[in-house]
PDB file of N, CA and C in Angstrom:
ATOM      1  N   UNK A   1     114.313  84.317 108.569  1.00  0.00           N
ATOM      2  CA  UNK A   1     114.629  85.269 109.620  1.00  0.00           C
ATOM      3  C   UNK A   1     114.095  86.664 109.272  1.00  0.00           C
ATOM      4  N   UNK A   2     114.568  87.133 107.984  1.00  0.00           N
ATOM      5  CA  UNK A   2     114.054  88.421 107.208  1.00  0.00           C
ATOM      6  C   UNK A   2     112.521  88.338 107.490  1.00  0.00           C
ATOM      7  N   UNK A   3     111.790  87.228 107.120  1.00  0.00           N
ATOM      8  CA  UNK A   3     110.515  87.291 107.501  1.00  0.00           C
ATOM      9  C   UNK A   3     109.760  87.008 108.584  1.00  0.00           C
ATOM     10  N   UNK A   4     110.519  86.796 109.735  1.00  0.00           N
ATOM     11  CA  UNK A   4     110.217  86.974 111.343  1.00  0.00           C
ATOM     12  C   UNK A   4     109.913  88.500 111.775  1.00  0.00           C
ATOM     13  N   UNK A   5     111.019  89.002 111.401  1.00  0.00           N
ATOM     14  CA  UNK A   5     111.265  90.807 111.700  1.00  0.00           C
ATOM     15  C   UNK A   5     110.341  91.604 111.025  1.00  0.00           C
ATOM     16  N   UNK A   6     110.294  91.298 109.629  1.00  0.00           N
ATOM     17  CA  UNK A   6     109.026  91.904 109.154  1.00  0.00           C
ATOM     18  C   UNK A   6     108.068  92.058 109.671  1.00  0.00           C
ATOM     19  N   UNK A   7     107.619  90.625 110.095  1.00  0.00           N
ATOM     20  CA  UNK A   7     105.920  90.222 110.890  1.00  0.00           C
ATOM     21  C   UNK A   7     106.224  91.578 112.103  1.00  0.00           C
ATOM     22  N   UNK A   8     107.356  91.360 112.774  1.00  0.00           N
ATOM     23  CA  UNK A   8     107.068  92.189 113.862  1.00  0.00           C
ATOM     24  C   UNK A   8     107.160  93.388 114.008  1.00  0.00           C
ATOM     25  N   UNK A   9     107.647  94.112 112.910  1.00  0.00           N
ATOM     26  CA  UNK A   9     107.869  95.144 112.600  1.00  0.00           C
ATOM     27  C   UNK A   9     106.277  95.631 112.286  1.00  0.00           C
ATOM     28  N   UNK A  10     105.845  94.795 111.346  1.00  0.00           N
ATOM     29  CA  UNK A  10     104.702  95.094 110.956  1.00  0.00           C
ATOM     30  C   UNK A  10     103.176  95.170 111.662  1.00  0.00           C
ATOM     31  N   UNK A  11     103.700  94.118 113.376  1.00  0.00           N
ATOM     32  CA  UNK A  11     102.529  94.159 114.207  1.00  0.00           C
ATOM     33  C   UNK A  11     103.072  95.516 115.514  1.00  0.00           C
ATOM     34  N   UNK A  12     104.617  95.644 115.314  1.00  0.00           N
ATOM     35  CA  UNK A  12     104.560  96.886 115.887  1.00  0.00           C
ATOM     36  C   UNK A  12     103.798  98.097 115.515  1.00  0.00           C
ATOM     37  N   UNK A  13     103.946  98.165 114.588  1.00  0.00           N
ATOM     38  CA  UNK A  13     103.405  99.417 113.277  1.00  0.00           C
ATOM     39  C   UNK A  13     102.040  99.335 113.653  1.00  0.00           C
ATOM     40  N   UNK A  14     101.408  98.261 113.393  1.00  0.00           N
ATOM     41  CA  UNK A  14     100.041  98.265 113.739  1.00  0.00           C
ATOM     42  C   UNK A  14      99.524  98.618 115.561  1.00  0.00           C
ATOM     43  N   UNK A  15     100.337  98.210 116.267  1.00  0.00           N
ATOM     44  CA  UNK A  15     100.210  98.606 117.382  1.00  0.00           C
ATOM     45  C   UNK A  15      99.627  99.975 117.679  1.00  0.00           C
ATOM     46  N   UNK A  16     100.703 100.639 117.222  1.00  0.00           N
ATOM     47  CA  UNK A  16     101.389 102.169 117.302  1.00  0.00           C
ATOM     48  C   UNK A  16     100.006 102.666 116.596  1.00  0.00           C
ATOM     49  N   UNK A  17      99.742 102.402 115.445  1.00  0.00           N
ATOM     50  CA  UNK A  17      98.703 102.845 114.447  1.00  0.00           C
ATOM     51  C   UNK A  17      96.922 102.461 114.722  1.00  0.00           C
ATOM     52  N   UNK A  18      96.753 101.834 115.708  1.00  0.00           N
ATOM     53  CA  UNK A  18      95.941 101.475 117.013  1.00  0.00           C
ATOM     54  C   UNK A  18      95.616 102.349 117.742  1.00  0.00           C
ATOM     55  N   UNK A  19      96.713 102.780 118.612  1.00  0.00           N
ATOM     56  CA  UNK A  19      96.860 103.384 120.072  1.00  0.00           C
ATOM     57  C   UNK A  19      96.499 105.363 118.891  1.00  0.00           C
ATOM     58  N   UNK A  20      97.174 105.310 117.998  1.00  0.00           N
ATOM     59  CA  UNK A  20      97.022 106.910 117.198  1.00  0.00           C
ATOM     60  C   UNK A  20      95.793 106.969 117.040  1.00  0.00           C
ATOM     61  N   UNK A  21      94.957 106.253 115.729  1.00  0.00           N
ATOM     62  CA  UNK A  21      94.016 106.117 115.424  1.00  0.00           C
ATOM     63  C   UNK A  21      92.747 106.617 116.291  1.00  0.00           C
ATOM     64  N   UNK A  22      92.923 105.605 117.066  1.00  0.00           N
ATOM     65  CA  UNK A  22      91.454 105.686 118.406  1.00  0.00           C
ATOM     66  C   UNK A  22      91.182 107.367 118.414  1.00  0.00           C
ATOM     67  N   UNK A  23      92.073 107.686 119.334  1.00  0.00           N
ATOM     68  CA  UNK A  23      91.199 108.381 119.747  1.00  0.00           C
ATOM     69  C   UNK A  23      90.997 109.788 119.271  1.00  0.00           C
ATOM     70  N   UNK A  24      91.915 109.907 117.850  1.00  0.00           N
ATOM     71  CA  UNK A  24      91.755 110.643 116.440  1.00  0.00           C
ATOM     72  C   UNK A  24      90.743 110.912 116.478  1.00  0.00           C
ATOM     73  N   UNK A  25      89.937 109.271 116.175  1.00  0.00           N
ATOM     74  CA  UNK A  25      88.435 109.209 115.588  1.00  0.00           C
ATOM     75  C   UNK A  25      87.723 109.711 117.033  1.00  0.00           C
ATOM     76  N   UNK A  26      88.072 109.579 117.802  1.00  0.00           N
ATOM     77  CA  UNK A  26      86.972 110.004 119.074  1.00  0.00           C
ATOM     78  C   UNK A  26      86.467 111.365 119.011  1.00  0.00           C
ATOM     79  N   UNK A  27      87.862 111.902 118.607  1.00  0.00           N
ATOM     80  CA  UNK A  27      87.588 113.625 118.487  1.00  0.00           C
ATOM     81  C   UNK A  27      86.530 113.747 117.989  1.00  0.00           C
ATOM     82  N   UNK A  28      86.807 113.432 116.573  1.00  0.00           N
ATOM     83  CA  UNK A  28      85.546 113.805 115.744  1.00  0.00           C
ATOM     84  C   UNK A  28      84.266 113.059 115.552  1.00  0.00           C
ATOM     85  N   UNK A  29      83.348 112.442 116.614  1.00  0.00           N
ATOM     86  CA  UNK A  29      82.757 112.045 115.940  1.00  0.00           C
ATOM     87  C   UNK A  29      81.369 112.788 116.237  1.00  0.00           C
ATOM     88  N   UNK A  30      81.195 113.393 116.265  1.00  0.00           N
ATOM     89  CA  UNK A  30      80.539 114.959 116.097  1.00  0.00           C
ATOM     90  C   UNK A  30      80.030 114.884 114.209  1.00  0.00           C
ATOM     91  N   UNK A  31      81.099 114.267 113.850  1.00  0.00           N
ATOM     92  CA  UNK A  31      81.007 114.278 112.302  1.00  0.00           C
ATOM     93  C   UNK A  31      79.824 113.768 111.702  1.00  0.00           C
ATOM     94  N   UNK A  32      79.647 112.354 112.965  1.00  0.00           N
ATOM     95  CA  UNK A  32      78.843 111.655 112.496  1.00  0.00           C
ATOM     96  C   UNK A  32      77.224 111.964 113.279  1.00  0.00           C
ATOM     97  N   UNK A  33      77.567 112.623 114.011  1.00  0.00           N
ATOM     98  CA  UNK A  33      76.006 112.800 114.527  1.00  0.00           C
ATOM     99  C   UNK A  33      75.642 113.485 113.473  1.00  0.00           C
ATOM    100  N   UNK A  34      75.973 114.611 112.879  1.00  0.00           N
ATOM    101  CA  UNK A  34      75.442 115.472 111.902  1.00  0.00           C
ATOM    102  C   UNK A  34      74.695 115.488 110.526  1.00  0.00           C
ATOM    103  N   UNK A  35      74.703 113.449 110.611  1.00  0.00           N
ATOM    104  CA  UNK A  35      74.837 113.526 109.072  1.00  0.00           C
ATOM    105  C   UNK A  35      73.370 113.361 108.839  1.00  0.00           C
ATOM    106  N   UNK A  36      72.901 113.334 107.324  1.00  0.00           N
ATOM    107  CA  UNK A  36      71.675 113.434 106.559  1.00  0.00           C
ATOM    108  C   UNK A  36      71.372 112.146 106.230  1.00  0.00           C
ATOM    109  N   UNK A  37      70.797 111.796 105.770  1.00  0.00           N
ATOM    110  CA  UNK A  37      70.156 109.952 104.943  1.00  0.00           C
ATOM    111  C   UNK A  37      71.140 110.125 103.332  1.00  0.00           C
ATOM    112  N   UNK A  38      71.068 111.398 102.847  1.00  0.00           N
ATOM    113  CA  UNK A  38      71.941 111.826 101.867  1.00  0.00           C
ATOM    114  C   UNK A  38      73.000 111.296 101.674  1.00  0.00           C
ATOM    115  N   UNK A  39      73.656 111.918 103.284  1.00  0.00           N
ATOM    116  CA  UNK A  39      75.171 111.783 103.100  1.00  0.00           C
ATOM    117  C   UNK A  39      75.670 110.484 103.311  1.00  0.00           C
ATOM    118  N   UNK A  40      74.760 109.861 103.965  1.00  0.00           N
ATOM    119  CA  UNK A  40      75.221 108.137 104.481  1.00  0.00           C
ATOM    120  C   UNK A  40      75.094 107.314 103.030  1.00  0.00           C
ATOM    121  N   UNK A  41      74.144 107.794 102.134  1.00  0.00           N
ATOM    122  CA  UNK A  41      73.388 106.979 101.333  1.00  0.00           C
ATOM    123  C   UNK A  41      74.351 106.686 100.019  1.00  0.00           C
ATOM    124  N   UNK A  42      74.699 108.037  99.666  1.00  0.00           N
ATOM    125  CA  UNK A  42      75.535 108.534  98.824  1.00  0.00           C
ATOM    126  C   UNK A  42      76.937 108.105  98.988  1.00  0.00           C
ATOM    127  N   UNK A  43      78.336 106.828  98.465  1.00  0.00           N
ATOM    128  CA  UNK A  43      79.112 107.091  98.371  1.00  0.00           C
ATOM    129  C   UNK A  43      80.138 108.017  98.714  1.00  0.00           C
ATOM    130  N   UNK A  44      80.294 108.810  97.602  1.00  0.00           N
ATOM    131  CA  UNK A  44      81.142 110.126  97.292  1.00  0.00           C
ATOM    132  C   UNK A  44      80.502 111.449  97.991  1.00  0.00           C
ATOM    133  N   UNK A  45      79.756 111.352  98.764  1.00  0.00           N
ATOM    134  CA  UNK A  45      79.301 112.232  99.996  1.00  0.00           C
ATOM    135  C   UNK A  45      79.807 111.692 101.334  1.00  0.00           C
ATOM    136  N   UNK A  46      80.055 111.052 101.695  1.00  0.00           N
ATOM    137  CA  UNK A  46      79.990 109.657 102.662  1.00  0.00           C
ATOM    138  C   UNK A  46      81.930 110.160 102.636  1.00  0.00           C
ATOM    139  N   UNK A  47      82.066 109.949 101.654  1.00  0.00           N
ATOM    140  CA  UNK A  47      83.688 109.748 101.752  1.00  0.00           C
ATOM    141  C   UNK A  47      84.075 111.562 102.245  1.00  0.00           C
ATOM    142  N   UNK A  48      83.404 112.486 101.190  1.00  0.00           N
ATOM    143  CA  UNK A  48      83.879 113.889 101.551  1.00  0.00           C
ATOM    144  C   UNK A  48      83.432 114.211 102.868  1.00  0.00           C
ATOM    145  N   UNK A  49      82.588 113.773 103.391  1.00  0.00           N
ATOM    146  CA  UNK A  49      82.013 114.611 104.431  1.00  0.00           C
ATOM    147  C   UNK A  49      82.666 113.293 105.667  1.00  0.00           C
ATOM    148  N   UNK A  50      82.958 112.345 105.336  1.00  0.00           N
ATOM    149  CA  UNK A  50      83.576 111.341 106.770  1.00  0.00           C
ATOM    150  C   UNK A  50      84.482 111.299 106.403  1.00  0.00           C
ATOM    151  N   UNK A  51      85.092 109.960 105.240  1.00  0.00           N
ATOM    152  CA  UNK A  51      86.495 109.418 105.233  1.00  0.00           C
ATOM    153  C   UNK A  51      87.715 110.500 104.914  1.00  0.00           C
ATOM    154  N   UNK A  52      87.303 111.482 104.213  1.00  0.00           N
ATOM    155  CA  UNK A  52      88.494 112.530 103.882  1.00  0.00           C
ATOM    156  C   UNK A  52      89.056 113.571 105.054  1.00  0.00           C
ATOM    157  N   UNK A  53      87.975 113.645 105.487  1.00  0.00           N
ATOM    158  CA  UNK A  53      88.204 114.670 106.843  1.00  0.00           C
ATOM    159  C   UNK A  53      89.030 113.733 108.163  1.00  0.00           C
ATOM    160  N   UNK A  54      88.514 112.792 108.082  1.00  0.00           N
ATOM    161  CA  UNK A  54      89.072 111.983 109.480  1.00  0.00           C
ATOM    162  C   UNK A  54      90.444 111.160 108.970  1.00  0.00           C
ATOM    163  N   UNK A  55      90.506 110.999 107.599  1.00  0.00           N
ATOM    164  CA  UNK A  55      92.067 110.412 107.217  1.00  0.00           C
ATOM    165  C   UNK A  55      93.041 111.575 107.725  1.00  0.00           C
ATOM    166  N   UNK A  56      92.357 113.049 107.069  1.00  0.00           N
ATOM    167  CA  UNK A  56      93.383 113.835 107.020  1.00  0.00           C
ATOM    168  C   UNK A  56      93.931 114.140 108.586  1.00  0.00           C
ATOM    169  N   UNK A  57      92.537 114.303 109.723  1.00  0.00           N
ATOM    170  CA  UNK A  57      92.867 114.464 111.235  1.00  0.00           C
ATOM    171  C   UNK A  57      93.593 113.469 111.766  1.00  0.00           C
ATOM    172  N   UNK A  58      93.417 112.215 111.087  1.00  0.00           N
ATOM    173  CA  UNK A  58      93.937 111.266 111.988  1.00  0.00           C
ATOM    174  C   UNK A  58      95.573 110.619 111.286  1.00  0.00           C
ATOM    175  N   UNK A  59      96.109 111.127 109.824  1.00  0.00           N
ATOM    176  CA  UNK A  59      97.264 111.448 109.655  1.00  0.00           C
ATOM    177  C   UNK A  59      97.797 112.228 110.174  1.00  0.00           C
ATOM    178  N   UNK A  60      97.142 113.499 110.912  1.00  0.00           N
ATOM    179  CA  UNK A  60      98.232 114.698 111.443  1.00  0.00           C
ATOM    180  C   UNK A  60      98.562 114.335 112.882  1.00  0.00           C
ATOM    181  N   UNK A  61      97.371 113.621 113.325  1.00  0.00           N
ATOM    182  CA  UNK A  61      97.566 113.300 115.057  1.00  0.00           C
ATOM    183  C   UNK A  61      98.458 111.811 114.922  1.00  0.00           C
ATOM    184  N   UNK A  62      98.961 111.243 114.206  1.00  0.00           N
ATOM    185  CA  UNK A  62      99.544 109.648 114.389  1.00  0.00           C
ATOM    186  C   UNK A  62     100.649 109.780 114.585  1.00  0.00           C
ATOM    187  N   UNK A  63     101.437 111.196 114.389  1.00  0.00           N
ATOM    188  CA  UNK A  63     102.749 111.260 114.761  1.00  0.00           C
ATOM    189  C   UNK A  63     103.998 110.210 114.144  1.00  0.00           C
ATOM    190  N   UNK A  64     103.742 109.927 112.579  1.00  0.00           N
ATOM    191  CA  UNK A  64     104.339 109.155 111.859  1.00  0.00           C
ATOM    192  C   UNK A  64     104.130 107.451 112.119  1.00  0.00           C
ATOM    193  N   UNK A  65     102.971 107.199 112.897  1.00  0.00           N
ATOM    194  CA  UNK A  65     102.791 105.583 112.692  1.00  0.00           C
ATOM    195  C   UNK A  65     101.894 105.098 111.555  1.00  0.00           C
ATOM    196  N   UNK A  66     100.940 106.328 110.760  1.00  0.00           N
ATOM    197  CA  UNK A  66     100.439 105.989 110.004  1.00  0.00           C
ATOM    198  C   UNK A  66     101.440 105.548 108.508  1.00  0.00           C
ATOM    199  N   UNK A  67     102.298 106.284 108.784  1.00  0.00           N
ATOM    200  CA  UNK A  67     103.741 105.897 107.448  1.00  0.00           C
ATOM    201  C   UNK A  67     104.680 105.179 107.619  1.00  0.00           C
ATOM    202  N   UNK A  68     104.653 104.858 109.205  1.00  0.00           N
ATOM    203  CA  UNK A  68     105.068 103.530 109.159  1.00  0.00           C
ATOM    204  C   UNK A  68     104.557 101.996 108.502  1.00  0.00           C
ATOM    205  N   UNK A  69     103.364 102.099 109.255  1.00  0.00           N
ATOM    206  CA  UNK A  69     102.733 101.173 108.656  1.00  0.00           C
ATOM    207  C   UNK A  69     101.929 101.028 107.637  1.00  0.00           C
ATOM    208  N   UNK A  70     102.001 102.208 106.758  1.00  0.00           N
ATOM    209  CA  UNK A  70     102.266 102.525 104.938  1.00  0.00           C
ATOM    210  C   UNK A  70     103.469 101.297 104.218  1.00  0.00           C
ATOM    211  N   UNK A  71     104.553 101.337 104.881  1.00  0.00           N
ATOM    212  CA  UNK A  71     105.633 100.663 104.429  1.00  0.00           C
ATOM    213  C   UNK A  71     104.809  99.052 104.415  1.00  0.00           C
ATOM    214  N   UNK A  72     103.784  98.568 105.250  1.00  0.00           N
ATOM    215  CA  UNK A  72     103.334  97.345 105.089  1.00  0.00           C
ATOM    216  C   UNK A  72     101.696  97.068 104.714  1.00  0.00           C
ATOM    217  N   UNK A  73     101.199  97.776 104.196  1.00  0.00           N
ATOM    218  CA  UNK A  73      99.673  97.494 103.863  1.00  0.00           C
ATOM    219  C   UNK A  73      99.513  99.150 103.667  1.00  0.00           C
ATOM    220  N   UNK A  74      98.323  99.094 102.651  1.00  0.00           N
ATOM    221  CA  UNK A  74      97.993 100.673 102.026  1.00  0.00           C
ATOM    222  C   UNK A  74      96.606 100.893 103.548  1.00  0.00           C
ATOM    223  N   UNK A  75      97.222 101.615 104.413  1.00  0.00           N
ATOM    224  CA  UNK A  75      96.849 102.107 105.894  1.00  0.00           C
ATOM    225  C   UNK A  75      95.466 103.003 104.857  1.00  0.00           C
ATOM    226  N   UNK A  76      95.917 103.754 103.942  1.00  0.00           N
ATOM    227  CA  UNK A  76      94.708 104.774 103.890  1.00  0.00           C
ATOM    228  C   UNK A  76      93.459 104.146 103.159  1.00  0.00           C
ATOM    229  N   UNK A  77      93.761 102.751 102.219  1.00  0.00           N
ATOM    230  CA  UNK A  77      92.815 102.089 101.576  1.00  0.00           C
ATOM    231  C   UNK A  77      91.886 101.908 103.011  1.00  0.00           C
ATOM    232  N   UNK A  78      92.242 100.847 103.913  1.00  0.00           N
ATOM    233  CA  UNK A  78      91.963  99.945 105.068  1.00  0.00           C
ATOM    234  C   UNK A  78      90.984 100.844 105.602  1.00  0.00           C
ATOM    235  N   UNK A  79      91.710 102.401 106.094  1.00  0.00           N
ATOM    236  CA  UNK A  79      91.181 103.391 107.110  1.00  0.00           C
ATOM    237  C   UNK A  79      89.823 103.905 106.197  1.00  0.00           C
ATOM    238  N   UNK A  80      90.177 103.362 104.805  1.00  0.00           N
ATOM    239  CA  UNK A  80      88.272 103.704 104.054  1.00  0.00           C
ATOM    240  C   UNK A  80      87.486 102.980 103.965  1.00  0.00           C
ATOM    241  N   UNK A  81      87.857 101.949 103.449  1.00  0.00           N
ATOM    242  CA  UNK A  81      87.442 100.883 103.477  1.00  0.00           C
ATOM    243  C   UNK A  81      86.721 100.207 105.451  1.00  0.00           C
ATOM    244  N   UNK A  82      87.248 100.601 106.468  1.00  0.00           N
ATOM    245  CA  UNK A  82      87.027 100.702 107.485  1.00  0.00           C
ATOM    246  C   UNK A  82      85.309 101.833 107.874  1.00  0.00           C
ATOM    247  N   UNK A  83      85.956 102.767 107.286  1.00  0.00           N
ATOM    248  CA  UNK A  83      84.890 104.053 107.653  1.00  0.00           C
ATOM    249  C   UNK A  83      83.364 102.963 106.852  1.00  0.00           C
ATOM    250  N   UNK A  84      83.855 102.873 105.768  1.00  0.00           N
ATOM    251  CA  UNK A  84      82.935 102.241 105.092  1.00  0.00           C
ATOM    252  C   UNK A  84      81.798 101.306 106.350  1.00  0.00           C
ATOM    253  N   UNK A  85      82.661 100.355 106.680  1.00  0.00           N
ATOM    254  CA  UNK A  85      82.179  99.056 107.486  1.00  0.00           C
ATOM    255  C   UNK A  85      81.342  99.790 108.876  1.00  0.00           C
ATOM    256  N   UNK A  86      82.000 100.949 109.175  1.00  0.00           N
ATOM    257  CA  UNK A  86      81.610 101.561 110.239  1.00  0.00           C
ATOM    258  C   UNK A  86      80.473 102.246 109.949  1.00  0.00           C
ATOM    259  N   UNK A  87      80.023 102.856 108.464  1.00  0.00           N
ATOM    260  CA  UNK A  87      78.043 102.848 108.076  1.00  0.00           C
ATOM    261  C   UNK A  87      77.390 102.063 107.951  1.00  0.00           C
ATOM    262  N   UNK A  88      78.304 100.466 107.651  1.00  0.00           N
ATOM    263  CA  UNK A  88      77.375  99.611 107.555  1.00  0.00           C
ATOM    264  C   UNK A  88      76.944  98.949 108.699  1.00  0.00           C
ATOM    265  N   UNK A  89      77.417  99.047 109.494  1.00  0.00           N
ATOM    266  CA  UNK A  89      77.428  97.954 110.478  1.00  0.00           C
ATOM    267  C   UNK A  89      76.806  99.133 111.736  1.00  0.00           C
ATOM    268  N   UNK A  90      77.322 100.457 111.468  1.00  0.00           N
ATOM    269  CA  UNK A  90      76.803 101.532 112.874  1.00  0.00           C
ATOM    270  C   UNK A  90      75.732 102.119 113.034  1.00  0.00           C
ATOM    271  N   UNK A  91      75.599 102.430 111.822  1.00  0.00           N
ATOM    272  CA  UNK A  91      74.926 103.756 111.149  1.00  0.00           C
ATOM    273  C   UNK A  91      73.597 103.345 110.413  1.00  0.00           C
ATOM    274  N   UNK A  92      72.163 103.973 111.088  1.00  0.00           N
ATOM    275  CA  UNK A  92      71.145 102.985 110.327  1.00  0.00           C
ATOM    276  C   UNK A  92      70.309 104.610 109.858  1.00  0.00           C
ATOM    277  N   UNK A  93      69.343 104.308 108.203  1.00  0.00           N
ATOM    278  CA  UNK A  93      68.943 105.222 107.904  1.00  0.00           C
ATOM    279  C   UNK A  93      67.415 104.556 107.557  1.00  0.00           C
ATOM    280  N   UNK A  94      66.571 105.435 108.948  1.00  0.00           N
ATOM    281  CA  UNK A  94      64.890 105.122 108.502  1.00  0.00           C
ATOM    282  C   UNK A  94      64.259 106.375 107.761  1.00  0.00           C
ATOM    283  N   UNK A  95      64.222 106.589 106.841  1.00  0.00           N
ATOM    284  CA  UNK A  95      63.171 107.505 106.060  1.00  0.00           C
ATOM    285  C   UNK A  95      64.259 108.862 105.832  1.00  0.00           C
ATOM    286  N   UNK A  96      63.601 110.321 106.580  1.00  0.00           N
ATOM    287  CA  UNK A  96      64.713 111.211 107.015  1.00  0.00           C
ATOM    288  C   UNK A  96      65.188 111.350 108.541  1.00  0.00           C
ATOM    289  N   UNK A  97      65.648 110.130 108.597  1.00  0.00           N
ATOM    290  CA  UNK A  97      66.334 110.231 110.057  1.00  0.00           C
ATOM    291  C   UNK A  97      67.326 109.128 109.730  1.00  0.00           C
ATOM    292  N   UNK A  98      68.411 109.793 111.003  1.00  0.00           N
ATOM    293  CA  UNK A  98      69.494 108.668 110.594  1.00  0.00           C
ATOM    294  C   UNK A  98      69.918 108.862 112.143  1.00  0.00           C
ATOM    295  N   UNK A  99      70.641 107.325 112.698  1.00  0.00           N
ATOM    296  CA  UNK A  99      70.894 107.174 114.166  1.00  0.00           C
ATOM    297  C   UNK A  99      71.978 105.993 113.818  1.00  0.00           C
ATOM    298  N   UNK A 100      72.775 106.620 115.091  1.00  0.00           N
ATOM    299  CA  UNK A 100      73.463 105.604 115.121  1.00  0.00           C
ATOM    300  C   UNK A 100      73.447 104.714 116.365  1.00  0.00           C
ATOM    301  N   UNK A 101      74.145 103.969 115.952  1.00  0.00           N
ATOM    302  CA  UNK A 101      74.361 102.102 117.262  1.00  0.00           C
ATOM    303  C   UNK A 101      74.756 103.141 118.603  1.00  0.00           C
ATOM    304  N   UNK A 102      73.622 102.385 119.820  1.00  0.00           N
ATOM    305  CA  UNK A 102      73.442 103.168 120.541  1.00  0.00           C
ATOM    306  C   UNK A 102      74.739 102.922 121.271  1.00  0.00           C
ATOM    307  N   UNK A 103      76.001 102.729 121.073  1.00  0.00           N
ATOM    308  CA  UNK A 103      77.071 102.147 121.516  1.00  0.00           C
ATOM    309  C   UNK A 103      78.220 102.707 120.343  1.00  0.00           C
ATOM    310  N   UNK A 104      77.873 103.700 119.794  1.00  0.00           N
ATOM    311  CA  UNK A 104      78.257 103.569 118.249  1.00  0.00           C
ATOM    312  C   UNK A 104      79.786 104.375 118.812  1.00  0.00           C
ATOM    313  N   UNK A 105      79.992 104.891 119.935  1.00  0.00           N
ATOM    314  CA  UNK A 105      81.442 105.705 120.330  1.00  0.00           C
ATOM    315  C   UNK A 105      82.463 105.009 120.851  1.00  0.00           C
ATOM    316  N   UNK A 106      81.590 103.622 121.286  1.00  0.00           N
ATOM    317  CA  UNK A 106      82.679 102.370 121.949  1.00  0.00           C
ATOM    318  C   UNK A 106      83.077 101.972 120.849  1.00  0.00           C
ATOM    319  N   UNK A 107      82.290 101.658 119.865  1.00  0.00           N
ATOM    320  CA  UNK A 107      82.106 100.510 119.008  1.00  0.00           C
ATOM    321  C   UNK A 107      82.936 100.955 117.779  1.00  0.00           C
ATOM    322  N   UNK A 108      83.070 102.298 117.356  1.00  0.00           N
ATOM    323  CA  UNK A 108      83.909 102.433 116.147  1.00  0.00           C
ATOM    324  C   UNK A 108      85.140 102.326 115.860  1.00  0.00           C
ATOM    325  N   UNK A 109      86.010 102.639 116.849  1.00  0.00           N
ATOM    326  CA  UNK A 109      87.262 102.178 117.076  1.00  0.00           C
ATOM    327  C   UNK A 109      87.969 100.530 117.090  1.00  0.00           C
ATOM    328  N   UNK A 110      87.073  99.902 117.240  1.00  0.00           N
ATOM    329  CA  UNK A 110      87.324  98.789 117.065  1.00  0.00           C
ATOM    330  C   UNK A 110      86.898  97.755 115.919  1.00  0.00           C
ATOM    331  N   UNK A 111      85.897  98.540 115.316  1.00  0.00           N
ATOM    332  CA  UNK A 111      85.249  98.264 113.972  1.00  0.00           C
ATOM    333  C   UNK A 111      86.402  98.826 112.735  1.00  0.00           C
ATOM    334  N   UNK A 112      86.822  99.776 113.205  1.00  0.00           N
ATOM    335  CA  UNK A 112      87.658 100.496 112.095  1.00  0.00           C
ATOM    336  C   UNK A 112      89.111 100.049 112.247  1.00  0.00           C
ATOM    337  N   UNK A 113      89.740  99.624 113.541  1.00  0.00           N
ATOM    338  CA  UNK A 113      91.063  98.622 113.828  1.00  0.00           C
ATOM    339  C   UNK A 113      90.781  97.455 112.801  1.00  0.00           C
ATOM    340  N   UNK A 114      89.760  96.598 113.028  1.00  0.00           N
ATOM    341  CA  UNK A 114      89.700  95.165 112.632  1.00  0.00           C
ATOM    342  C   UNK A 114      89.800  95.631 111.080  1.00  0.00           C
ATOM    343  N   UNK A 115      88.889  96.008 110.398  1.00  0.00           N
ATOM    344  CA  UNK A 115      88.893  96.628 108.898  1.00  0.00           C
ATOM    345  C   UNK A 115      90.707  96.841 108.572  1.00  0.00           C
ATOM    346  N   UNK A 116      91.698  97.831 109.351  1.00  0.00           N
ATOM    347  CA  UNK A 116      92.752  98.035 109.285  1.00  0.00           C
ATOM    348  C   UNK A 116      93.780  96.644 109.320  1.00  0.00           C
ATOM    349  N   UNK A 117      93.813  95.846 110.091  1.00  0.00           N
ATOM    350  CA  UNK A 117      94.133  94.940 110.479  1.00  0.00           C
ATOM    351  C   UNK A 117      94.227  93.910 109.931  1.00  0.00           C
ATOM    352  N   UNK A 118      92.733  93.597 109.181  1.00  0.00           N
ATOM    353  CA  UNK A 118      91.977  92.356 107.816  1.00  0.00           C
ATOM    354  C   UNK A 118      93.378  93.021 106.885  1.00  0.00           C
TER     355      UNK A 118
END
């Protein structure tokens, strides 16, 4: 029974942490037009200049669903581990130019849910 309520507790949480998320990331993604072959290429550039900035915007806008659903999976690993999937899969770098999936504003929000979600 204890572990019925959990599950649902835990797909509420995720719900909630869904509906926050989105459109967090929508704000900013300005972030990502801006970037260099550098910054995509590079790790620990990649994280300062995307994943740190948009954890921190999109913890202040979640209105406590991101700590909810802290209590059931590490939300901030996922939400990097996510950003991550979202250069690999969005974000392409030819020479010094970098572009993204010409769909890349539909497409990240739901790339970065599933990552959360896994």
């Amino acid at each position: 029974m204890l572990g019925n309520l959990k599950k649902k507790a835990m797909d509420k949480a995720m719900e909630e942490l869904e509906k926050k998320i989105g459109p967090s990331v929508q704000e900013k993604i300005e972030l990502f037009q801006n970037l260099k072959p550098s910054d995509v290429n590079d790790d620990d550039k990649y994280k300062a200049i995307i994943i740190s900035p948009l954890w921190q915007f999109a913890n202040l806008q979640s209105g406590g669903a991101i700590g909810v659903a802290q209590k059931f999976v590490d939300v901030e690993s996922k939400f990097s581990n996510g950003l991550f999937n979202v250069r690999n899969e969005l974000i392409q770098v030819d020479g010094e130019a970098v572009s993204l999936d010409p769909d890349f504003s539909n497409k990240i929000v739901s790339v970065l849910v599933q990552s959360i979600k896994s």
